[in-house]
N, C-alpha and C. Protein backbone atom coordinates (compact mmCIF):
# COMPACT_ATOMS: atom_id res chain seq x y z
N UNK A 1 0.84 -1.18 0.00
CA UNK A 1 0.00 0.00 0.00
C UNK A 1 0.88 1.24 0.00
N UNK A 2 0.88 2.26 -0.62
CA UNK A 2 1.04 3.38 -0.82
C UNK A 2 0.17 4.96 -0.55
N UNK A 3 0.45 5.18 -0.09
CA UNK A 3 -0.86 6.28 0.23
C UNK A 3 -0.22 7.83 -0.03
N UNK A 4 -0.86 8.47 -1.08
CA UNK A 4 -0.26 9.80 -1.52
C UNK A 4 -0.43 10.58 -0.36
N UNK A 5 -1.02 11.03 0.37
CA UNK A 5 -1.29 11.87 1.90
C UNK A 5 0.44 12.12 2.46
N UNK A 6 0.88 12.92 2.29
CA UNK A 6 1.99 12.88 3.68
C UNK A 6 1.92 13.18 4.71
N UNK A 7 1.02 13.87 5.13
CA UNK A 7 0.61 14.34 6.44
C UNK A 7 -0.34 14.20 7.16
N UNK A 8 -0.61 13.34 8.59
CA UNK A 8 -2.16 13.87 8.95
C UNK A 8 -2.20 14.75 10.56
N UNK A 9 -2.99 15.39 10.71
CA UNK A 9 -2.88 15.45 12.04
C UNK A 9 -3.75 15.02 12.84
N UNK A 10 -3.59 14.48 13.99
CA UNK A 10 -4.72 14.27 15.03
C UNK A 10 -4.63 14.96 16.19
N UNK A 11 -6.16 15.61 16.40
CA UNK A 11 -6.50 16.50 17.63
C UNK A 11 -7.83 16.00 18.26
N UNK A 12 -7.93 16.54 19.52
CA UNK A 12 -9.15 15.97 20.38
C UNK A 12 -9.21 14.64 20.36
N UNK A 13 -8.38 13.53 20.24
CA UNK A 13 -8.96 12.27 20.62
C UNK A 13 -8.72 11.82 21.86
N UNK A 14 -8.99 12.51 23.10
CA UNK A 14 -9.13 12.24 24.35
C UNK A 14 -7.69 12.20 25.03
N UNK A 15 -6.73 11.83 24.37
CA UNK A 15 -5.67 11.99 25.14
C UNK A 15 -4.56 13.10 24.18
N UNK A 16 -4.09 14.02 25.32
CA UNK A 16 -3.24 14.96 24.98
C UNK A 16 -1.98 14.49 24.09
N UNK A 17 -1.62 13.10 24.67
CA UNK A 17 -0.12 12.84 23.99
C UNK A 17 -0.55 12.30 23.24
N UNK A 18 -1.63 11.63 22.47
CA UNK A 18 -1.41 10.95 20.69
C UNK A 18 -2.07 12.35 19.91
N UNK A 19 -2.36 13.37 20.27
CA UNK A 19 -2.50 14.69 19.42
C UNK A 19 -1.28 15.49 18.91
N UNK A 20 -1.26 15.26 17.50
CA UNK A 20 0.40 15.68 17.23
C UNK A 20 -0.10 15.73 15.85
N UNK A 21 1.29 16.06 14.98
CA UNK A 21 1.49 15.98 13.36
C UNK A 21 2.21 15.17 12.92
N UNK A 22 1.42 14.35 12.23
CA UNK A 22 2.36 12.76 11.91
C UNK A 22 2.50 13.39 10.40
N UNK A 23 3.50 13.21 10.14
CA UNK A 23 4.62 12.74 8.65
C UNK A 23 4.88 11.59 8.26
N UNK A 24 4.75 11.47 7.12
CA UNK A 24 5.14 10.46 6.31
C UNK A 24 6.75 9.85 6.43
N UNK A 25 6.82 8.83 6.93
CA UNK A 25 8.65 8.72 7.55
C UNK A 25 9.16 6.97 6.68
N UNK A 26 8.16 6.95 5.62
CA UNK A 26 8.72 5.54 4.41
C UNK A 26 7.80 4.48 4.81
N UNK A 27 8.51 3.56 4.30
CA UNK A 27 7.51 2.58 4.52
C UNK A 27 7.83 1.42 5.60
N UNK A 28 6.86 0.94 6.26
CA UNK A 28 6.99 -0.48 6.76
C UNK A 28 6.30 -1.73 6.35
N UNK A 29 7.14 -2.96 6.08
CA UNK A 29 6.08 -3.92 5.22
C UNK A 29 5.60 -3.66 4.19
N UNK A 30 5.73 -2.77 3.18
CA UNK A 30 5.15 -2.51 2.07
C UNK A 30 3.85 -1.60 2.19
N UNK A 31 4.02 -0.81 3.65
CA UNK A 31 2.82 0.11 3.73
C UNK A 31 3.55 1.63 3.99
N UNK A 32 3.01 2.80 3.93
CA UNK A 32 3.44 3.88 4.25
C UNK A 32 2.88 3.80 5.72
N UNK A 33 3.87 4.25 6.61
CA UNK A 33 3.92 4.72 7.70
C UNK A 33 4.00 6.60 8.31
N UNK A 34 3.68 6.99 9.23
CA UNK A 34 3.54 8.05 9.84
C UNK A 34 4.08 8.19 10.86
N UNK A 35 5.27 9.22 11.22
CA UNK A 35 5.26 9.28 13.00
C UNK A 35 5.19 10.84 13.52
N UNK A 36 5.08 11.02 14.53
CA UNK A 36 4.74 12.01 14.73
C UNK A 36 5.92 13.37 15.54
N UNK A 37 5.58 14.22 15.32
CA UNK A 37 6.58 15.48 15.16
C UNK A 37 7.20 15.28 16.41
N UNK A 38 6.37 15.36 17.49
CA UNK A 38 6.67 15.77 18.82
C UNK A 38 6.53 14.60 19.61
N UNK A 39 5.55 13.61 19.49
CA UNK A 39 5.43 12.61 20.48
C UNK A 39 6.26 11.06 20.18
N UNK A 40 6.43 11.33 19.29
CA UNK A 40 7.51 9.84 18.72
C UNK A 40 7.00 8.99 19.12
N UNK A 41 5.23 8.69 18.25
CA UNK A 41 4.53 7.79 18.38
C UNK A 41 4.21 7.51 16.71
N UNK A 42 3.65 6.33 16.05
CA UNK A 42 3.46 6.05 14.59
C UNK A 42 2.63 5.67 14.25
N UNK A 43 1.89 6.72 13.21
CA UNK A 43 0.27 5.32 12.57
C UNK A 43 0.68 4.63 11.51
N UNK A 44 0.86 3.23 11.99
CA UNK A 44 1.18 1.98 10.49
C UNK A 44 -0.10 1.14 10.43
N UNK A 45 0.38 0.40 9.46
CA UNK A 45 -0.97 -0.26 8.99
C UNK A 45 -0.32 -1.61 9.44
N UNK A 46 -1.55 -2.23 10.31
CA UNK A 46 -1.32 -3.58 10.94
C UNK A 46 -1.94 -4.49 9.89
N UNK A 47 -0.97 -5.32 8.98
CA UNK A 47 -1.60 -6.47 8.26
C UNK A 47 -2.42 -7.75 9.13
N UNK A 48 -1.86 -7.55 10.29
CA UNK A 48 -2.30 -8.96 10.98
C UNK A 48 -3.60 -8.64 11.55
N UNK A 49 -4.15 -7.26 11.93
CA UNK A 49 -5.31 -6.87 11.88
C UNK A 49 -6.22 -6.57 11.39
N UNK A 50 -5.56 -6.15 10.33
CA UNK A 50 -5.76 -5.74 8.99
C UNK A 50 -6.55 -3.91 8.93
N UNK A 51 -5.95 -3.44 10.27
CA UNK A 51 -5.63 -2.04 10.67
C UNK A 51 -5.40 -1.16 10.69
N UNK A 52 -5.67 0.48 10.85
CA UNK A 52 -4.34 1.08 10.96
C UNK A 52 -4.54 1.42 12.34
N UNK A 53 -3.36 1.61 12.81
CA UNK A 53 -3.37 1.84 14.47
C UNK A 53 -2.24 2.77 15.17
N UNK A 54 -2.34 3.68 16.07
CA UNK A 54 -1.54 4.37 16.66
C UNK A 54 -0.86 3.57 17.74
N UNK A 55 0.65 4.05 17.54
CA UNK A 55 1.66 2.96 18.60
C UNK A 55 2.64 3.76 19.08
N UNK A 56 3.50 3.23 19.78
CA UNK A 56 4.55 3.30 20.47
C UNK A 56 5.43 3.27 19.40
N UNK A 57 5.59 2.17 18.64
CA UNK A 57 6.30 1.30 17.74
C UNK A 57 6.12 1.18 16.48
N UNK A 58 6.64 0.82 15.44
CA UNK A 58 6.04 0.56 13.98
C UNK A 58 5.69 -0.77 14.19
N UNK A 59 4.45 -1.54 14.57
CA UNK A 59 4.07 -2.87 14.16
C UNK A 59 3.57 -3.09 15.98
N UNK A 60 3.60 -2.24 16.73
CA UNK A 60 3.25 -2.12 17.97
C UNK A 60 2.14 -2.36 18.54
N UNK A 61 1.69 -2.41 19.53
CA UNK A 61 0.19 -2.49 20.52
C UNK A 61 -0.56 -1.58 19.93
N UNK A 62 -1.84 -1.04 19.48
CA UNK A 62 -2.48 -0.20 18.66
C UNK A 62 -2.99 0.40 20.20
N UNK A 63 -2.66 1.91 20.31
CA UNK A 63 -3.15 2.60 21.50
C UNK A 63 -4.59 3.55 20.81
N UNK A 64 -4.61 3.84 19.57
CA UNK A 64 -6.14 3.76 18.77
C UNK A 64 -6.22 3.40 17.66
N UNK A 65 -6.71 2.81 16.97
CA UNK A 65 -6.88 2.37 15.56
C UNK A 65 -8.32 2.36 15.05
N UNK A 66 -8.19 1.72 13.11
CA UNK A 66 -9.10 2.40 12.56
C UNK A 66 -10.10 1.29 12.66
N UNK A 67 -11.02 1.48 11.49
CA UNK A 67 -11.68 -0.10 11.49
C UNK A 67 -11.25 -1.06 10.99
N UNK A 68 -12.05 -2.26 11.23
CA UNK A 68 -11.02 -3.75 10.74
C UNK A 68 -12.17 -4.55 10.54
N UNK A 69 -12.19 -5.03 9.13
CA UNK A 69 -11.20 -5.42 7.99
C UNK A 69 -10.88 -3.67 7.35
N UNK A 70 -10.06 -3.36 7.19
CA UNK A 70 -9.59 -2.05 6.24
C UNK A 70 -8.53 -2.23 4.99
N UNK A 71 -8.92 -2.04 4.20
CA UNK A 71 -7.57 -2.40 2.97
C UNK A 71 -7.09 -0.82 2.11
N UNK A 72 -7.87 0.48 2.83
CA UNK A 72 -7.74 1.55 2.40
C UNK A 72 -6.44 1.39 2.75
N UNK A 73 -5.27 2.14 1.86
CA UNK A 73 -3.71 2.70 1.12
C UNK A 73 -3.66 4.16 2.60
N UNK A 74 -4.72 4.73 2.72
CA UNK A 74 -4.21 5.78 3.83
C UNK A 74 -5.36 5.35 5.09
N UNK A 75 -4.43 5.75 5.83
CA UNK A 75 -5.05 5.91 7.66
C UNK A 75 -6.48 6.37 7.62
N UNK A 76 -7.51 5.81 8.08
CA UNK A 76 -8.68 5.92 8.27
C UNK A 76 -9.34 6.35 10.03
């Protein structure tokens, strides 16, 4: 997956520290990944969930994610 978007931001989702400006930082697994400016947290796309999810990590515990089954190319 490839996803033209380089940027997203997330605000108001209940917690102060996953609200940030994620960038486009390459790929993982053959997906575009995101991490974020200030909190050095990442939205990747979990194949095994078939996901996208906010982490700690690239391939990490999903601290929020999107819906599942998802096969959308950008973060939902």
């Amino acid at each position: 997956m490839s996803c033209s978007n380089v940027n997203y931001c997330l605000n108001n989702t209940g917690n102060i520290s996953y609200d940030d400006h994620y960038i486009s930082g390459g790929t993982f697994n053959g997906n575009t990944y995101y991490s974020g400016e200030t909190n050095g947290l990442f939205i990747y796309y979990s194949s095994g969930t078939t996901q996208w999810c906010l982490s700690s990590s690239s391939d990490g515990s999903c601290f929020l994610n999107g819906k599942s089954p998802c096969s959308s190319d950008c973060p939902d």
